[in-house]
Structures are given as C-alpha cells and as structure tokens.
Protein backbone atom coordinates (compact mmCIF):
# COMPACT_ATOMS: atom_id res chain seq x y z
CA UNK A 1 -14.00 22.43 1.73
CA UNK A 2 -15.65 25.77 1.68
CA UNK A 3 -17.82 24.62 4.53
CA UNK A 4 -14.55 24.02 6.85
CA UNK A 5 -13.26 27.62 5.56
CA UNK A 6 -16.51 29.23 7.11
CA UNK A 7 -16.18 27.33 10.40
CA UNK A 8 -13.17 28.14 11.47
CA UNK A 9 -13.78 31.80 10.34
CA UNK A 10 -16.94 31.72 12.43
CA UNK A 11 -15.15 30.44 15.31
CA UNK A 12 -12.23 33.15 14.69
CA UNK A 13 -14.65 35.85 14.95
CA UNK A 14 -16.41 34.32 18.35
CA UNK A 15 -12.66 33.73 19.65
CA UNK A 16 -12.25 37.58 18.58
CA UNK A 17 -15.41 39.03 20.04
CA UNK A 18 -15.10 37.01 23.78
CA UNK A 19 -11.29 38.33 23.92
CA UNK A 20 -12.94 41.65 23.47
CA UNK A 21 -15.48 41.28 25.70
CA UNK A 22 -13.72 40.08 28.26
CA UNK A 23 -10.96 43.04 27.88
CA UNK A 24 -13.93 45.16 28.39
CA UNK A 25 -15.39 43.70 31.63
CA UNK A 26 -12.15 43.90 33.26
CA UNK A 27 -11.48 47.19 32.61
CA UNK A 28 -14.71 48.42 33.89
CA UNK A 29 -14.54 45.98 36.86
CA UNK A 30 -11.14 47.74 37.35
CA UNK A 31 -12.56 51.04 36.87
CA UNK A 32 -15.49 50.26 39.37
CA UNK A 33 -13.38 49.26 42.11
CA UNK A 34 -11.09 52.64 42.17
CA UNK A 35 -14.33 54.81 41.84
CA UNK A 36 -15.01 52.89 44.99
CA UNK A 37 -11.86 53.43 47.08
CA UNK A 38 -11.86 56.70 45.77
CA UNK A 39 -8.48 56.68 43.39
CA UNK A 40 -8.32 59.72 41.75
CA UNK A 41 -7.38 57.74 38.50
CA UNK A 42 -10.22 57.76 37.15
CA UNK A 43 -10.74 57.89 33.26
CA UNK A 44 -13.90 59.81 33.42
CA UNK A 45 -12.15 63.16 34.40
CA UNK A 46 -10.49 63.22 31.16
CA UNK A 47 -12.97 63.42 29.28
C-alpha cells in the first residue's frame, strides 16, 4: 500500500512542477511579445 502512496505523490509533484512550468513559459512568451511591439509594460523597469 505504501508503494501506491508514493505513486500518486510522485505523480502530484510532476502534475505540480508542469503547472509551474507551463505558468512560466507563458508569462515570458507574454513578456516577449510586448518587448516586441514595444508596450511599455514591461516588468523589467521595475526592477
């Protein structure tokens, strides 16, 4: 029983992590195309 405990804790964590990454993608996909039509919204400048 153990064993199924792990698996679907493993497979929470990959579920987890690919949500994540995919968050992250998008937002610097997003980010990429207003650098490149020039939106001054850019999160850079408030750093």
């Amino acid at each position: 029983m153990g064993n199924v405990y792990a698996l679907v804790a493993f497979g929470l964590l990959w579920l987890v992590l690919a949500a994540f990454f995919v968050l992250l993608i998008r937002t610097l996909v997003i980010q990429a195309r207003r650098r490149r039509e020039g939106d001054p919204r850019v999160w850079e400048h408030g750093l």
